[in-house]
Protein backbone atom coordinates (compact mmCIF):
# COMPACT_ATOMS: atom_id res chain seq x y z
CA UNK A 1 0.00 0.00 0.00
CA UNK A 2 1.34 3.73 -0.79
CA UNK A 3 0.64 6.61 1.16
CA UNK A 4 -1.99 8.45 1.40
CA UNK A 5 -1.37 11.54 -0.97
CA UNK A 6 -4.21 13.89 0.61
CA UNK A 7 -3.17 12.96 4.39
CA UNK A 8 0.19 14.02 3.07
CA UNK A 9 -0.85 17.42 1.68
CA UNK A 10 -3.61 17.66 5.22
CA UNK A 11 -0.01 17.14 7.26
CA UNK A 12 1.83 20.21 5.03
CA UNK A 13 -0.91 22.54 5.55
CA UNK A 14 -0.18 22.25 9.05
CA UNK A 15 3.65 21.92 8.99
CA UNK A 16 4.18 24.54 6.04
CA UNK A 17 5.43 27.39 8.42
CA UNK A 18 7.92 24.85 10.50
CA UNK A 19 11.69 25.98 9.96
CA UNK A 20 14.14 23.11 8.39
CA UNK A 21 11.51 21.34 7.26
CA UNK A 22 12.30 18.99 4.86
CA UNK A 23 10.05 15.91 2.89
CA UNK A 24 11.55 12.41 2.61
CA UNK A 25 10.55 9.10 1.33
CA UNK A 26 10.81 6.31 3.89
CA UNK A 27 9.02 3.18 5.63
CA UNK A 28 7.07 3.19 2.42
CA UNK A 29 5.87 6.82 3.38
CA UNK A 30 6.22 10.23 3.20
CA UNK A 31 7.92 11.59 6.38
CA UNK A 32 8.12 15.32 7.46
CA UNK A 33 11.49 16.11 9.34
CA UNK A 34 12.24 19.33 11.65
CA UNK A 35 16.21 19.45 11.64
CA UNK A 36 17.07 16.21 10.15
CA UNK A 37 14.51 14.35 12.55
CA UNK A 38 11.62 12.37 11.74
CA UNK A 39 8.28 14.37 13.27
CA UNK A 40 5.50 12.19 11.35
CA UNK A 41 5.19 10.38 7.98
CA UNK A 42 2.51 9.65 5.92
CA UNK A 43 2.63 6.09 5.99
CA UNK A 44 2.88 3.33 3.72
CA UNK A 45 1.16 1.36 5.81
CA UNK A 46 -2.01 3.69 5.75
CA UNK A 47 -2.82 6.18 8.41
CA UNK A 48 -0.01 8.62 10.57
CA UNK A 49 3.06 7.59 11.53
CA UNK A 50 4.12 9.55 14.56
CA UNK A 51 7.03 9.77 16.97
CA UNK A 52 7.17 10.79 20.15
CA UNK A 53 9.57 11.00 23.33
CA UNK A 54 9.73 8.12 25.56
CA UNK A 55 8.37 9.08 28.44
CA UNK A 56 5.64 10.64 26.35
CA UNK A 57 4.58 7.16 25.05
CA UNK A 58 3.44 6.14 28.17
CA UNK A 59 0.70 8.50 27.86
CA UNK A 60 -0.42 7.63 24.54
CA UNK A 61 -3.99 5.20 25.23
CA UNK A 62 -3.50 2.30 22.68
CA UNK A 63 -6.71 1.07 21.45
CA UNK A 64 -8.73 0.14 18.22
CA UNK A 65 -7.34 3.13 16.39
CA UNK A 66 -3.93 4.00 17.83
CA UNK A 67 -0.55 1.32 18.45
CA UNK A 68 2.83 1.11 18.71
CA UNK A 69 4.38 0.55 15.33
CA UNK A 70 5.73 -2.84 14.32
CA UNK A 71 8.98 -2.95 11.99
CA UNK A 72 10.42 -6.59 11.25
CA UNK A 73 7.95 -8.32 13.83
CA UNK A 74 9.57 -5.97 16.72
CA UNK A 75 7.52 -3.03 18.10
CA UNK A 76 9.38 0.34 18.04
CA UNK A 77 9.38 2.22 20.64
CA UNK A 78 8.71 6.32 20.71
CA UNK A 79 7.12 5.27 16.64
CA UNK A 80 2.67 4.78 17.25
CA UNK A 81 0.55 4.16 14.25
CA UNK A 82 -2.35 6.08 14.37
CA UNK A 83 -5.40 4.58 11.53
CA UNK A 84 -6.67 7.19 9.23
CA UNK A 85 -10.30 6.59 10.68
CA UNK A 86 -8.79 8.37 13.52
CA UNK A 87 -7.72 11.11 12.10
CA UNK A 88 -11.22 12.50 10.91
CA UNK A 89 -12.26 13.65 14.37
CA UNK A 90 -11.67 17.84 14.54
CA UNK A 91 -8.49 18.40 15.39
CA UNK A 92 -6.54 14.99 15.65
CA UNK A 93 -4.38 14.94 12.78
CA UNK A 94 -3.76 18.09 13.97
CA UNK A 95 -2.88 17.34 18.15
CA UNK A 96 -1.10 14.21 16.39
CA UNK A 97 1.35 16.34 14.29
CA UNK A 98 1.76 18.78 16.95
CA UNK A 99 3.05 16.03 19.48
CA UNK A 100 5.74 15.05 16.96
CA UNK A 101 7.05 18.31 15.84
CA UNK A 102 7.17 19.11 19.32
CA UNK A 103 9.35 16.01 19.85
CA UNK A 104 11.35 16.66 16.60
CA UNK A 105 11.98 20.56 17.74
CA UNK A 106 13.76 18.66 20.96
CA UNK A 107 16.08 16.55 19.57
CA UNK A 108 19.40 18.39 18.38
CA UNK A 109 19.56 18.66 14.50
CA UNK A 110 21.32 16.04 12.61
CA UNK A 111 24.10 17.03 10.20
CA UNK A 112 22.87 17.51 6.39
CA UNK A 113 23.61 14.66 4.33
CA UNK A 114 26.47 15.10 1.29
């Protein structure tokens, strides 16, 4: 499965004034990065993509719409899936993408790639 392309454009209208934002393609996605750091992706998988700190994890409820995310049978910690059913509510792709720039914005930039 590909991305969603219109979850992908939803996430930019609320990203589009970050600063060193940048777009890459990855896990099948589309993933937004503040400094170098993953935030959230589009994913390939269907649905957000989100990372968070992890401490912050802890208060993330997991249920029918929202769990950790599973990479090569292991689940990831700090990474949650959250389905795109869930993301229809007012204002939850929008809390969503705020918790993971916020997490992004704390990390210290990575060096640009040659």
């Amino acid at each position: 499965m590909a991305y969603d392309p219109d979850l992908a454009d939803r996430i930019r209208a609320l990203v589009g004034t970050e600063r060193n934002l940048t777009e890459q393609r990855m896990f099948g996605g589309l993933a937004f990065l503040v400094n170098g750091n993953m935030s959230v992706a589009a994913s390939g998988q269907g649905g957000l993509l989100v990372r968070l700190g992890p401490d912050e994890g802890d208060t993330v409820t997991e249920g029918e719409h929202v769990r950790p995310m599973v990479m090569r049978g292991r689940p990831m910690r700090g990474w949650w899936q959250v389905d795109a059913e869930a993301l229809d509510a007012a204002g939850e792709l929008e809390r969503w993408v705020g918790r993971g720039l916020a997490y992004a914005r704390s990390l210290p930039p990575k060096p640009a790639r040659a």
